[in-house]
Protein backbone atom coordinates (compact mmCIF):
# COMPACT_ATOMS: atom_id res chain seq x y z
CA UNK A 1 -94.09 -17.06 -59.02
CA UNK A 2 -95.13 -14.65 -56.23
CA UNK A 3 -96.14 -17.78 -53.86
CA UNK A 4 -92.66 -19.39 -54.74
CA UNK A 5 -90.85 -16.29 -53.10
CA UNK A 6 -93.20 -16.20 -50.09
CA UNK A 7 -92.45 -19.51 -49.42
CA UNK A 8 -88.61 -19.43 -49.76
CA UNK A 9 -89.02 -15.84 -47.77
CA UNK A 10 -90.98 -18.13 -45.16
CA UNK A 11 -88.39 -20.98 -45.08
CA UNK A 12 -85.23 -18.99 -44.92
CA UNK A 13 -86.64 -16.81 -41.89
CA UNK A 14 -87.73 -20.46 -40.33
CA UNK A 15 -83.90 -21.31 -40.83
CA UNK A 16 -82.60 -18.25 -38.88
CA UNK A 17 -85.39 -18.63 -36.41
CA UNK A 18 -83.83 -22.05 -35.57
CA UNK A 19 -79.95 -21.20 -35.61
CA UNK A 20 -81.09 -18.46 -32.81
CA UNK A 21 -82.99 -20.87 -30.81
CA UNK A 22 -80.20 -23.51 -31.07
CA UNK A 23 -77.30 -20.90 -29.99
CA UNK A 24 -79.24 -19.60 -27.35
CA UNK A 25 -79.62 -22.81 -25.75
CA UNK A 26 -76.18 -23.78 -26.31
CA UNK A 27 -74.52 -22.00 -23.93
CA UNK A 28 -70.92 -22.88 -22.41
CA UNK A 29 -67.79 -21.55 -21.21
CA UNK A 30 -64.26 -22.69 -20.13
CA UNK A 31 -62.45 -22.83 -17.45
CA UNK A 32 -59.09 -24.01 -15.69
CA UNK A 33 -59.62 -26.12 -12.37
CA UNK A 34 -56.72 -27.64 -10.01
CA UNK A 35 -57.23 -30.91 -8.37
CA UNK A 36 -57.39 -30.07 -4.99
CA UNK A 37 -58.44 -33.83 -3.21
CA UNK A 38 -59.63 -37.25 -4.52
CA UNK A 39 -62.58 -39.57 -3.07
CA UNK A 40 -61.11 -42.97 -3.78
CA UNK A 41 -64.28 -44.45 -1.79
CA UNK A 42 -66.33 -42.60 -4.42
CA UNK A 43 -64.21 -42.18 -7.59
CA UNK A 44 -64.43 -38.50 -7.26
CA UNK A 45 -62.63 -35.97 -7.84
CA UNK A 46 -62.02 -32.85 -6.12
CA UNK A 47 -61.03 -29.20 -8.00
CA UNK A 48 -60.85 -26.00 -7.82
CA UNK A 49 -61.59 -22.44 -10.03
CA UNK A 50 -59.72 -19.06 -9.66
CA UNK A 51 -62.92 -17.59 -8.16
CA UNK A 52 -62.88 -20.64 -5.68
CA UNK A 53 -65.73 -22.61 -6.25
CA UNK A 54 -65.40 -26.27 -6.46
CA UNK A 55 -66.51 -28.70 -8.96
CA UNK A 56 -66.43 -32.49 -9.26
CA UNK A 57 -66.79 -35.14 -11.32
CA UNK A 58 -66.13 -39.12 -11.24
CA UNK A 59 -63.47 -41.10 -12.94
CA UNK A 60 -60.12 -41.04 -10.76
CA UNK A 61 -58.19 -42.35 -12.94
CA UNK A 62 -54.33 -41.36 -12.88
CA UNK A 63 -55.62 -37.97 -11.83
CA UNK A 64 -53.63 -36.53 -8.36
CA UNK A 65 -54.15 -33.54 -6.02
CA UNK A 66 -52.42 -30.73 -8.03
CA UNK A 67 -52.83 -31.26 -11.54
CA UNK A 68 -54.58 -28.91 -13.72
CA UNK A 69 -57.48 -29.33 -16.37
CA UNK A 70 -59.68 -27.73 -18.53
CA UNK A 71 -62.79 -28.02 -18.46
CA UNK A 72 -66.09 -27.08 -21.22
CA UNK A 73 -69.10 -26.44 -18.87
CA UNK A 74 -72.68 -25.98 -19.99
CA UNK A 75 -74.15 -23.08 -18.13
CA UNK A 76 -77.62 -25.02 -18.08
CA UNK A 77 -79.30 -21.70 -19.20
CA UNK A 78 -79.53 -19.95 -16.02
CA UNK A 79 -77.74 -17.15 -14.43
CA UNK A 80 -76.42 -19.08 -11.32
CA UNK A 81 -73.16 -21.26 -11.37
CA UNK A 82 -74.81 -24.37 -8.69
CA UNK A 83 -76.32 -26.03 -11.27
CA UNK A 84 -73.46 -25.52 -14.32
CA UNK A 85 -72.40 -28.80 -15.29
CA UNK A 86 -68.95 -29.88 -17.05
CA UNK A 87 -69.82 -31.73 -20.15
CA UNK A 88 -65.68 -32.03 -21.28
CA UNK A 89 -62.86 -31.86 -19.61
CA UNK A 90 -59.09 -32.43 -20.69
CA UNK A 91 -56.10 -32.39 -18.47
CA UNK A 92 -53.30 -29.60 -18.61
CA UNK A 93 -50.53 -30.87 -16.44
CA UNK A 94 -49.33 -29.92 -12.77
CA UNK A 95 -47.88 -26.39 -11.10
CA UNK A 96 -45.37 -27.45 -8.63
CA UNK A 97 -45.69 -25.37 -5.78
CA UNK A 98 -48.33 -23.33 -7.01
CA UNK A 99 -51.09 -23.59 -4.59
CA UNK A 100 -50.49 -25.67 -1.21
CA UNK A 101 -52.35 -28.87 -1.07
């Protein structure tokens, strides 16, 4: 009986052990970006954050200089944003006049 209890001691602390290893490693945060040019030669597109740093990705589509979108990105576990990568994005709409473009 006393092994049984070890081991279900052992498997539940294996269980947390994992959720805290998965969560760290999952790490992402949102943000809002406004199309700020398009690379039709490329497919890319061109956007903006509130702290100005720019971020692209490819896939025109019926996307135009001035629309907003939100973005998921995946902070690629490291404390620097240059290598932060969007991994979903979904767009918001368009400020008119907002920003000149």
């Amino acid at each position: 009986m006393k092994k049984m209890y070890m081991v279900i001691v052992a498997l539940v602390l294996c269980g947390i052990l994992m959720g805290v290893v998965a969560c760290a490693q999952a790490e992402t945060y949102p943000a809002v970006l406004m199309v700020v040019d398009l690379n039709d030669h490329e497919d890319m597109v061109i956007a903006v954050d509130f702290n100005g740093n720019e971020w692209t990705w490819t896939g025109i589509e019926d996307i135009f200089p001035g629309d907003m979108v939100a973005v998921v990105i995946d902070d690629q576990d490291t404390e620097i944003i240059y290598d932060d990568e969007i991994i979903d994005l979904h767009y918001c709409g368009w400020i008119e006049g907002w920003m000149d473009i």
